[in-house]
N, C-alpha and C. Protein backbone atom coordinates (compact mmCIF):
# COMPACT_ATOMS: atom_id res chain seq x y z
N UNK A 1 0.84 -1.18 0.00
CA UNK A 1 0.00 0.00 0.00
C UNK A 1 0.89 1.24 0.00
N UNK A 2 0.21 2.21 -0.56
CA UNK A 2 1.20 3.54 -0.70
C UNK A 2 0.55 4.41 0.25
N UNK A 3 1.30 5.07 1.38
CA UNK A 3 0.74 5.49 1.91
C UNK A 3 1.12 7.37 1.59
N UNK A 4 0.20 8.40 1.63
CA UNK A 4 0.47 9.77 0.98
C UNK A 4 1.49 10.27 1.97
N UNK A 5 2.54 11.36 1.18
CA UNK A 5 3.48 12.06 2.26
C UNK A 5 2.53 12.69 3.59
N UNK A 6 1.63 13.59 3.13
CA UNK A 6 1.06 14.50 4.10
C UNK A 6 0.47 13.51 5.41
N UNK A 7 -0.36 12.28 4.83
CA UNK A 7 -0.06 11.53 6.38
C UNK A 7 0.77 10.83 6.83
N UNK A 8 2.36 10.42 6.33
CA UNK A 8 3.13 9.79 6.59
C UNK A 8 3.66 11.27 7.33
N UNK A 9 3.47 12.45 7.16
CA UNK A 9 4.03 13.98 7.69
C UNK A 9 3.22 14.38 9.29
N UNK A 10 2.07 13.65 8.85
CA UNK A 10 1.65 13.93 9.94
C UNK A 10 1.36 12.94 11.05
N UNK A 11 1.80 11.81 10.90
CA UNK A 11 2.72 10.64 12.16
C UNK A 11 3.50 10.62 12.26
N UNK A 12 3.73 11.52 12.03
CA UNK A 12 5.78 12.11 12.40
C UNK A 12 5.57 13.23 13.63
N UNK A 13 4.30 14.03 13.37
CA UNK A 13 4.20 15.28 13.96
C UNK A 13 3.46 14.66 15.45
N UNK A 14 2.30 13.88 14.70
CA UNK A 14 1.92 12.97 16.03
C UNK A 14 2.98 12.13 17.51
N UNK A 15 4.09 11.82 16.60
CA UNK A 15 5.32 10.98 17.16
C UNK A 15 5.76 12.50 17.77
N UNK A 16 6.20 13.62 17.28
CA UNK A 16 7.02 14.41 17.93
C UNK A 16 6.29 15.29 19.28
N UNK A 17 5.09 15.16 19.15
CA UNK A 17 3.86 15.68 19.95
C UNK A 17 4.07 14.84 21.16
N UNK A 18 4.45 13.65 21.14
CA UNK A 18 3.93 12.66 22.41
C UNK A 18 5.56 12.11 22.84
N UNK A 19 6.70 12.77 22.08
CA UNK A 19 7.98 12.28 22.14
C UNK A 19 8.51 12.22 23.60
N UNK A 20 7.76 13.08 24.65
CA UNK A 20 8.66 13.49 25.65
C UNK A 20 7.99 12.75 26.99
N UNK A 21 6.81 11.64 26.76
CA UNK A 21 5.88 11.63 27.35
C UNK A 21 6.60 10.37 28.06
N UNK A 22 6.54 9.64 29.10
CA UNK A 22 6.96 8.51 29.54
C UNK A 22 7.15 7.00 28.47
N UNK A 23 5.95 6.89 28.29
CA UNK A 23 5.97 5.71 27.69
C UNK A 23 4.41 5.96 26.36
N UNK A 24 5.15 6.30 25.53
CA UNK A 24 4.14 7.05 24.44
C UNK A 24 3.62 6.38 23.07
N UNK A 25 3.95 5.15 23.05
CA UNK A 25 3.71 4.06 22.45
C UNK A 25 1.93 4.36 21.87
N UNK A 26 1.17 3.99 23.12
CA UNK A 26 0.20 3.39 23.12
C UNK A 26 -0.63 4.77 22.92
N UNK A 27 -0.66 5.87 23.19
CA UNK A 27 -1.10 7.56 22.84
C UNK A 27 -0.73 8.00 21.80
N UNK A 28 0.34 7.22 20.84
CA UNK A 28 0.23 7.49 19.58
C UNK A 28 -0.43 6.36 18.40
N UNK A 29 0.10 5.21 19.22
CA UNK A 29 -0.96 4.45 18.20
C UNK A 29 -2.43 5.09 18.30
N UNK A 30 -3.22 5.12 19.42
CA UNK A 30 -4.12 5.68 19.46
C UNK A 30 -5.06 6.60 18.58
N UNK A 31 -3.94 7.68 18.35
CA UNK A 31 -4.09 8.99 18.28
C UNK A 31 -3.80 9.13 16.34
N UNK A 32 -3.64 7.62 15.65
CA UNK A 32 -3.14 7.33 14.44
C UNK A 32 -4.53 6.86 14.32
N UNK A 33 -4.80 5.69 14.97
CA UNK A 33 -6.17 4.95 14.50
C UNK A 33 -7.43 6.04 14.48
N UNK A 34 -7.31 6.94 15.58
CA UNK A 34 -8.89 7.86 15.58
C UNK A 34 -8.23 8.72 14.36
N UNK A 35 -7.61 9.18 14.03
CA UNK A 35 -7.45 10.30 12.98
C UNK A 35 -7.77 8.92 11.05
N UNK A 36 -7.13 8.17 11.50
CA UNK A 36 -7.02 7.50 10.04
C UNK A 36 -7.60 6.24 9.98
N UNK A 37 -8.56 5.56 11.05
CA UNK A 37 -9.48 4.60 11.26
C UNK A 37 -8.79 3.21 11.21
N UNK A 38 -7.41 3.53 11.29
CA UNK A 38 -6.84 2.13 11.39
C UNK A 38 -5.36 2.17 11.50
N UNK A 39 -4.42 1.10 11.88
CA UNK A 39 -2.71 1.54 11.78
C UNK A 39 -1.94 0.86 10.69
N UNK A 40 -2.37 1.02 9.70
CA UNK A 40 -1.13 -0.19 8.91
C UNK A 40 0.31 -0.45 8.97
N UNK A 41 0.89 -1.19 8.46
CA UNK A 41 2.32 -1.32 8.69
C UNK A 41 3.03 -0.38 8.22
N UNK A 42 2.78 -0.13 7.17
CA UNK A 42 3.37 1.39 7.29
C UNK A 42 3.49 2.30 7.91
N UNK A 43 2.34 3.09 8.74
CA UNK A 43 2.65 3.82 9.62
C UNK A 43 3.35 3.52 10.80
N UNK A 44 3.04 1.64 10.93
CA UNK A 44 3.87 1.47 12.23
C UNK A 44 5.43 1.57 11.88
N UNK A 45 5.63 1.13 10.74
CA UNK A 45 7.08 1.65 10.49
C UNK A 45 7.60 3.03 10.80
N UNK A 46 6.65 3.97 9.93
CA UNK A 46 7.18 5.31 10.73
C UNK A 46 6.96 5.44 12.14
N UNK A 47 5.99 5.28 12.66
CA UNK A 47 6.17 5.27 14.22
C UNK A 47 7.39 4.58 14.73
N UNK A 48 7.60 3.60 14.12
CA UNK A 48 9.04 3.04 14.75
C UNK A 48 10.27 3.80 14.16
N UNK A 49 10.51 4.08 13.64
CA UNK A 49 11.74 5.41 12.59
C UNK A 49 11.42 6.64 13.82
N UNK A 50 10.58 7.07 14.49
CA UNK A 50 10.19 7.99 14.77
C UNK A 50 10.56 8.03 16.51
N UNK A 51 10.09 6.55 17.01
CA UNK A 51 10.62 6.49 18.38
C UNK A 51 11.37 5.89 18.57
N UNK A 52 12.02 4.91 17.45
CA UNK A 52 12.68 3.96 17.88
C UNK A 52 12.35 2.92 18.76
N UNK A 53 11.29 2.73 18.86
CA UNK A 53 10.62 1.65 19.11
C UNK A 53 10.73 -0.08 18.01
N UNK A 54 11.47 -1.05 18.15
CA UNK A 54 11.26 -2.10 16.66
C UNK A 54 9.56 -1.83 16.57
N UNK A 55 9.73 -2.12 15.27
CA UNK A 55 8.51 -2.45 14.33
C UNK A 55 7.87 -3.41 14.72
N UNK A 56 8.48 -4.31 15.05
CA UNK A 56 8.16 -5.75 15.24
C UNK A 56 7.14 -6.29 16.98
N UNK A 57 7.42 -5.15 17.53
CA UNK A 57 7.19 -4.46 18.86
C UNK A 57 5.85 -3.46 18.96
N UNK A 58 6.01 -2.57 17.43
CA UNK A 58 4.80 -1.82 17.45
C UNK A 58 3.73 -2.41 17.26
N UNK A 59 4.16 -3.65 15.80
CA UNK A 59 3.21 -4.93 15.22
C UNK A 59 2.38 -5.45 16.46
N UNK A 60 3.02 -6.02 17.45
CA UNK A 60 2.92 -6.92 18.14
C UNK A 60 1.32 -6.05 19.20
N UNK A 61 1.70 -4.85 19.62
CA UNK A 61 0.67 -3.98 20.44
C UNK A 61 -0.41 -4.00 19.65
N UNK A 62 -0.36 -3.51 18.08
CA UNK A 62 -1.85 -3.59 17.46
C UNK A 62 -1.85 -4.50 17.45
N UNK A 63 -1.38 -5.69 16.87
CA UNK A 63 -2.30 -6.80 16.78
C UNK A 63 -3.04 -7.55 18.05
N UNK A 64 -1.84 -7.08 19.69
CA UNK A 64 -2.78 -7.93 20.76
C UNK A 64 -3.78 -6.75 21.47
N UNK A 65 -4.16 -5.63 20.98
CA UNK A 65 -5.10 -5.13 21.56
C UNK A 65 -6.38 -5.16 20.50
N UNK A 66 -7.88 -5.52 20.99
CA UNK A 66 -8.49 -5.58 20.21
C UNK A 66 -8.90 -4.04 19.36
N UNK A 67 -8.96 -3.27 19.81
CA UNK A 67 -9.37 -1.81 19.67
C UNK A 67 -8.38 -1.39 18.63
N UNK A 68 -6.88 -1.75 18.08
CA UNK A 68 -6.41 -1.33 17.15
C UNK A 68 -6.60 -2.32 16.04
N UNK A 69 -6.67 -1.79 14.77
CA UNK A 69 -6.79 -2.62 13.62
C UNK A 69 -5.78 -2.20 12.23
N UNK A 70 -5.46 -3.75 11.66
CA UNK A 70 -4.59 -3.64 10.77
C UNK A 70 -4.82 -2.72 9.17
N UNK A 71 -6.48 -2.95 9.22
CA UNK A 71 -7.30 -2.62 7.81
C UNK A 71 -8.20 -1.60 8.01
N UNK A 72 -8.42 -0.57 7.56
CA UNK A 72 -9.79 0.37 7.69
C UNK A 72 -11.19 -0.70 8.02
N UNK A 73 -11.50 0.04 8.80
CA UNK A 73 -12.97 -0.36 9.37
C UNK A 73 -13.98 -0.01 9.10
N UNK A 74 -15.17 -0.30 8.58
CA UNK A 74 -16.53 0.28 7.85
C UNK A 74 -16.97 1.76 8.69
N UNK A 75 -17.77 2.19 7.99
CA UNK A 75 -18.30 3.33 8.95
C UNK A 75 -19.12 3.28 10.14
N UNK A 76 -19.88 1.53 9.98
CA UNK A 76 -20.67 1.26 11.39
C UNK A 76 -19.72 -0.14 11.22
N UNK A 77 -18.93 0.31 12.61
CA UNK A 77 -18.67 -1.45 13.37
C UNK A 77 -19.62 -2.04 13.86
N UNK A 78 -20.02 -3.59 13.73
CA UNK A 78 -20.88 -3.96 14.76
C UNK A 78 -20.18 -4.89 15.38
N UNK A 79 -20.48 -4.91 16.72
CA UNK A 79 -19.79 -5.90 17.72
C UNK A 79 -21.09 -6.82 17.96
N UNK A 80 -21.16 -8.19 17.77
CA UNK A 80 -22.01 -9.29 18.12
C UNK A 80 -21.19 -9.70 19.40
N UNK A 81 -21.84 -9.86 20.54
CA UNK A 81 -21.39 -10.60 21.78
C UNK A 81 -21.15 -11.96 22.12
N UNK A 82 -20.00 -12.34 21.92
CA UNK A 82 -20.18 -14.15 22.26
C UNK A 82 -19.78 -14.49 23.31
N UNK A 83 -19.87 -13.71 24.57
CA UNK A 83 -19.48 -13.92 25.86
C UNK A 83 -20.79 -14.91 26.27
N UNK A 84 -20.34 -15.76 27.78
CA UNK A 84 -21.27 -16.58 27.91
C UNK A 84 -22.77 -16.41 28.05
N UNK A 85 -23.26 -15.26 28.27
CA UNK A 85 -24.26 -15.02 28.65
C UNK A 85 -25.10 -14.71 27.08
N UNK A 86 -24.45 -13.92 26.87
CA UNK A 86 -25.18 -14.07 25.08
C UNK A 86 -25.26 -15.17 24.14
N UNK A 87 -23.82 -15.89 24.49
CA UNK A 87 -23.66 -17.13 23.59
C UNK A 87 -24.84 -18.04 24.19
N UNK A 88 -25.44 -18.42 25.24
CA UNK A 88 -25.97 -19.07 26.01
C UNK A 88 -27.81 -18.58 25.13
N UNK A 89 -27.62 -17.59 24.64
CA UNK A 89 -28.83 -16.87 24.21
C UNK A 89 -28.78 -16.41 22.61
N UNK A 90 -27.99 -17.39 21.99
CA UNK A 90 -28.21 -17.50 21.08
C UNK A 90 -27.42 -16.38 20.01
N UNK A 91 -25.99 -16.06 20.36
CA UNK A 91 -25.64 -15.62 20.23
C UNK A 91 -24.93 -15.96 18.64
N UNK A 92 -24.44 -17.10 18.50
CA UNK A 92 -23.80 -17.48 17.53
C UNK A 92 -24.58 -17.25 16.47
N UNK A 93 -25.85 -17.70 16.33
CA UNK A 93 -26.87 -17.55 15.01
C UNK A 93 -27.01 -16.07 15.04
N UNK A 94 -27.02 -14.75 15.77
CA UNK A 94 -27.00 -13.88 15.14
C UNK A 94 -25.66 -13.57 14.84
N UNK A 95 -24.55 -13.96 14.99
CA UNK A 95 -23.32 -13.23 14.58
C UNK A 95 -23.38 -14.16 13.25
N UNK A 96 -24.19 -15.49 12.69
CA UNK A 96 -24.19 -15.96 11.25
C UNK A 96 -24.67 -15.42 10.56
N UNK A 97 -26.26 -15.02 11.03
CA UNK A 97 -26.78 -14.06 10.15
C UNK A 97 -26.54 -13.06 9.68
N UNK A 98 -25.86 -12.17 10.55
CA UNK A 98 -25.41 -10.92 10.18
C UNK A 98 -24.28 -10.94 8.97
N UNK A 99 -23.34 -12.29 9.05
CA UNK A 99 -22.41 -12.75 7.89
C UNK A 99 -22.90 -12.72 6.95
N UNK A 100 -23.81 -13.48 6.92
CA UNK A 100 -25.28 -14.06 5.77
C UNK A 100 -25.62 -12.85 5.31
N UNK A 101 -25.97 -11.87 5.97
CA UNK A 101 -26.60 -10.51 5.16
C UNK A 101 -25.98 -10.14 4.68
N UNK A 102 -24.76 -9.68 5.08
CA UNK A 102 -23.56 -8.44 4.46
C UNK A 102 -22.20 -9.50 3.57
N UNK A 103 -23.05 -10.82 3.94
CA UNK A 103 -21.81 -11.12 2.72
C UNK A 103 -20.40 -11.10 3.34
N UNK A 104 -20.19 -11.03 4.79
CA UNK A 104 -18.69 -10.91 5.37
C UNK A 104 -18.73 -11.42 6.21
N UNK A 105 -17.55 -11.63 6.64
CA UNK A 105 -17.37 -13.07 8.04
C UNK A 105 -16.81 -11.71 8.73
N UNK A 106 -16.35 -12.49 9.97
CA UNK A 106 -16.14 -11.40 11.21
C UNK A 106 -14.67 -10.60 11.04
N UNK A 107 -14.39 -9.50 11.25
CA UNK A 107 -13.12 -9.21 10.54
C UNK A 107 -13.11 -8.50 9.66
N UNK A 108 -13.91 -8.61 8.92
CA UNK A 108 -14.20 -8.04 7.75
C UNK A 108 -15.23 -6.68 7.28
N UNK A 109 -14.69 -6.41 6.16
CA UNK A 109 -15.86 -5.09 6.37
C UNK A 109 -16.30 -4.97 4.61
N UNK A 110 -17.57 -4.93 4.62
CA UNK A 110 -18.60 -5.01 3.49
C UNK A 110 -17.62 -4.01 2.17
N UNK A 111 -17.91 -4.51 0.87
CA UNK A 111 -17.08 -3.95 0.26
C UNK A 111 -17.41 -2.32 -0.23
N UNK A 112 -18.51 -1.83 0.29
CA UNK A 112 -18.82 -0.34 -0.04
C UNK A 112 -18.36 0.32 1.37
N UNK A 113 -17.66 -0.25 2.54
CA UNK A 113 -16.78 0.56 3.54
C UNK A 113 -18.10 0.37 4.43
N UNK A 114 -19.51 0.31 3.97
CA UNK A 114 -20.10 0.79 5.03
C UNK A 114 -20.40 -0.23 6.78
N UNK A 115 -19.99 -1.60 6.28
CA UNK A 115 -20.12 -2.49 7.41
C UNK A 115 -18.88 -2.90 8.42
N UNK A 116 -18.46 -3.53 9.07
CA UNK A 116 -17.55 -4.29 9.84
C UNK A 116 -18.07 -4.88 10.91
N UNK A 117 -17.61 -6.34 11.05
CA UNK A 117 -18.59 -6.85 11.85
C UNK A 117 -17.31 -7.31 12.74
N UNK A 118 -17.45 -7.44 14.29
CA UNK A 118 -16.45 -8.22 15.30
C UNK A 118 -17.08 -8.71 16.19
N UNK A 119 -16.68 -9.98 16.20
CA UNK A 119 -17.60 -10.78 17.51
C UNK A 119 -16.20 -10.37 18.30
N UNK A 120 -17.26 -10.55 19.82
CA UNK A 120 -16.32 -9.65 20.63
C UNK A 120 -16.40 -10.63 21.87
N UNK A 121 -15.72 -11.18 22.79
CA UNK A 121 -15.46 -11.67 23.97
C UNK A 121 -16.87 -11.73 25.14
N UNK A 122 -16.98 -9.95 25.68
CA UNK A 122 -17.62 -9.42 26.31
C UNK A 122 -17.96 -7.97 25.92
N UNK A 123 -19.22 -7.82 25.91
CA UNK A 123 -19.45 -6.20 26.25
C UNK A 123 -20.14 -5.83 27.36
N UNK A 124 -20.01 -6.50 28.61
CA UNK A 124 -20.56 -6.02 29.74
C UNK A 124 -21.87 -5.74 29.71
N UNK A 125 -22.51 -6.52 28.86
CA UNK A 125 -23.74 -5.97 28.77
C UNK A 125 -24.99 -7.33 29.11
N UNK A 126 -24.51 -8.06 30.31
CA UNK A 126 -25.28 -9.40 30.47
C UNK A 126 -26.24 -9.74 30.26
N UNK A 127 -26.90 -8.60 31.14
CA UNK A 127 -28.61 -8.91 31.66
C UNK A 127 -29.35 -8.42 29.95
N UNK A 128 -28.55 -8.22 28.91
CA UNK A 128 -29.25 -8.15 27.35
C UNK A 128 -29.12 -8.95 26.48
N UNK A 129 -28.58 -9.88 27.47
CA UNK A 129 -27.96 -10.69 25.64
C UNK A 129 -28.92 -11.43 25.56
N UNK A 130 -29.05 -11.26 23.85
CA UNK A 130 -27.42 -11.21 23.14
C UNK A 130 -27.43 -9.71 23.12
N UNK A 131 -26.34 -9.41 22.98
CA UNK A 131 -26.29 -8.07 22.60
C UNK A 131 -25.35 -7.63 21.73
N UNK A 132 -25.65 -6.67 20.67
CA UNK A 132 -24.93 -6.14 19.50
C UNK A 132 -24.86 -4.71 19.96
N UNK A 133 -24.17 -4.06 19.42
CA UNK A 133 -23.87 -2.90 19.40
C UNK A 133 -23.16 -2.40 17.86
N UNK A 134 -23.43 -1.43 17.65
CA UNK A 134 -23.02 -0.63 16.65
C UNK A 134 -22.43 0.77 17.01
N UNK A 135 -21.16 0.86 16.91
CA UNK A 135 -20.87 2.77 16.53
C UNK A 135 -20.90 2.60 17.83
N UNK A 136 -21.20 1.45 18.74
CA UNK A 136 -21.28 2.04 20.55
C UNK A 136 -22.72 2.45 21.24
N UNK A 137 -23.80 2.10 19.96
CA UNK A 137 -25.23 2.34 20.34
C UNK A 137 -25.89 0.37 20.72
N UNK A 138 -26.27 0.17 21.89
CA UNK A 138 -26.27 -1.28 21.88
C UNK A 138 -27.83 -1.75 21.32
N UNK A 139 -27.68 -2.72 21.45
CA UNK A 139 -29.04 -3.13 21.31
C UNK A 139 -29.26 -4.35 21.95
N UNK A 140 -30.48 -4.69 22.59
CA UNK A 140 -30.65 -5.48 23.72
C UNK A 140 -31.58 -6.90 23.22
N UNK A 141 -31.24 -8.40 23.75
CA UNK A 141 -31.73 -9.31 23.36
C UNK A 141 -32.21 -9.60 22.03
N UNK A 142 -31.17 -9.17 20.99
CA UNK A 142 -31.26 -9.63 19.88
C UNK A 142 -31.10 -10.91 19.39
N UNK A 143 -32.24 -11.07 18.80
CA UNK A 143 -32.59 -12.67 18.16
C UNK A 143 -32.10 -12.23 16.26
N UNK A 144 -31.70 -13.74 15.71
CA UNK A 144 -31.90 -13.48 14.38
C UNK A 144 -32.94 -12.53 13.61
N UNK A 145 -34.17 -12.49 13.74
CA UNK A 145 -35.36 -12.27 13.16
C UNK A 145 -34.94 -10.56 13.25
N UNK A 146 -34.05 -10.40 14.16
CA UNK A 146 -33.97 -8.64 14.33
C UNK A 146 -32.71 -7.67 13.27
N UNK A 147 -31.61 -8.58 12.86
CA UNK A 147 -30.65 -8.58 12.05
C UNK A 147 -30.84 -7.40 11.18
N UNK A 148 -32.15 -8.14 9.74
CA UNK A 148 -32.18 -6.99 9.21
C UNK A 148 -32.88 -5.47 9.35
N UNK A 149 -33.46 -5.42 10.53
CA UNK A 149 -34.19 -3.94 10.97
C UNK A 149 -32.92 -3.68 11.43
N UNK A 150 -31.95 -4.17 12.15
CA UNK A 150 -31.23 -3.33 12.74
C UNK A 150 -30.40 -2.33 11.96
N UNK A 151 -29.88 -3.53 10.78
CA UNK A 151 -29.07 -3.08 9.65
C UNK A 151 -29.63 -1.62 8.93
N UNK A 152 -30.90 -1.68 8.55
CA UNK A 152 -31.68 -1.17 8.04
C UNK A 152 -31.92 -0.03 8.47
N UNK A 153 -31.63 -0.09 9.89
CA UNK A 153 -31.63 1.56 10.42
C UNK A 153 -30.42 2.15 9.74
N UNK A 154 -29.41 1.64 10.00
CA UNK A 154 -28.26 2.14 9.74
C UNK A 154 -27.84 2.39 7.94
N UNK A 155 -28.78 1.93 7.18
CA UNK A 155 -29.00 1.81 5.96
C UNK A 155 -29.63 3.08 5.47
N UNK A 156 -30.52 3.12 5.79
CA UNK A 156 -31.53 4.28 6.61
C UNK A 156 -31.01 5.58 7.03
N UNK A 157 -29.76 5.82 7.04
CA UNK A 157 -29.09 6.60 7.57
C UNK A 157 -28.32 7.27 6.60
N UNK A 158 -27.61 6.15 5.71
CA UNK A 158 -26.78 6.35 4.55
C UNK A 158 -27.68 6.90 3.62
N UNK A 159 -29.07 6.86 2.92
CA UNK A 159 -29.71 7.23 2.32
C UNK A 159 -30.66 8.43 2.81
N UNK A 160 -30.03 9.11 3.40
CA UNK A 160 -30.76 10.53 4.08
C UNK A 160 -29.95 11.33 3.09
């Protein structure tokens, strides 16, 4: 991937912003993903040119935190819950369906940018499951049958 000077210019500026900070790793990855919706290896390269941090080291932080990602992410994430309490409630058949609709497995994000779907561990959200969330808006005891209204809002949205 080619990534443009002006943002390879401006994770440099990000890096020199947070240079003096204790341990500034994790406030600049950060601060890369909310501005550019994701970290690729490229930028982790410059971040590593930049703090001297290995690459291999920066790699290692995005890939074990779930919250950073290697690939741009749709404009609505949805998180399906497969923690026990949702999984227990039927959790798995809506994180299929939702595959089934958009045509993408988990990981992945619909090819017009607008989807991304992540089954997620836990979202603290027990006493609802299953529970999905989108963008951080949840939604409570979702069964299959609810999939495509949910979508549909958010569909619904794009066509305003």
């Amino acid at each position: 991937m080619k990534i443009r000077l002006e943002v390879i210019k401006d994770v440099r500026e990000i890096c020199q912003k947070h240079k003096d900070e204790p341990s500034p790793l994790i406030v600049i990855l950060e601060e890369v993903q909310e501005k550019y919706g994701y970290v690729p290896v490229e930028l982790q390269e410059v971040i590593s040119e930049e703090t001297g941090v290995p690459a291999a080291e920066i790699y290692g932080v995005v890939t074990f935190y779930s919250f950073f990602s290697l690939t741009p992410k749709g404009k609505y994430v949805i998180h399906v819950c497969l923690g026990t309490a949702c999984y227990v409630k039927n959790a798995q058949a809506v994180l299929d369906k939702m595959c089934a609709v958009l045509k993408i497995q988990p990981g992945q994000t619909t090819e017009d940018g607008l989807f991304t779907i992540e089954a997620v561990r836990c979202m603290g959200a027990c006493a609802l499951a299953t529970a999905v969330s989108v963008n951080g808006k949840v939604f409570p005891r979702v069964e299959s049958k609810d999939v495509e209204k949910i979508l549909d809002e958010f569909r619904n949205q794009e066509a305003k």
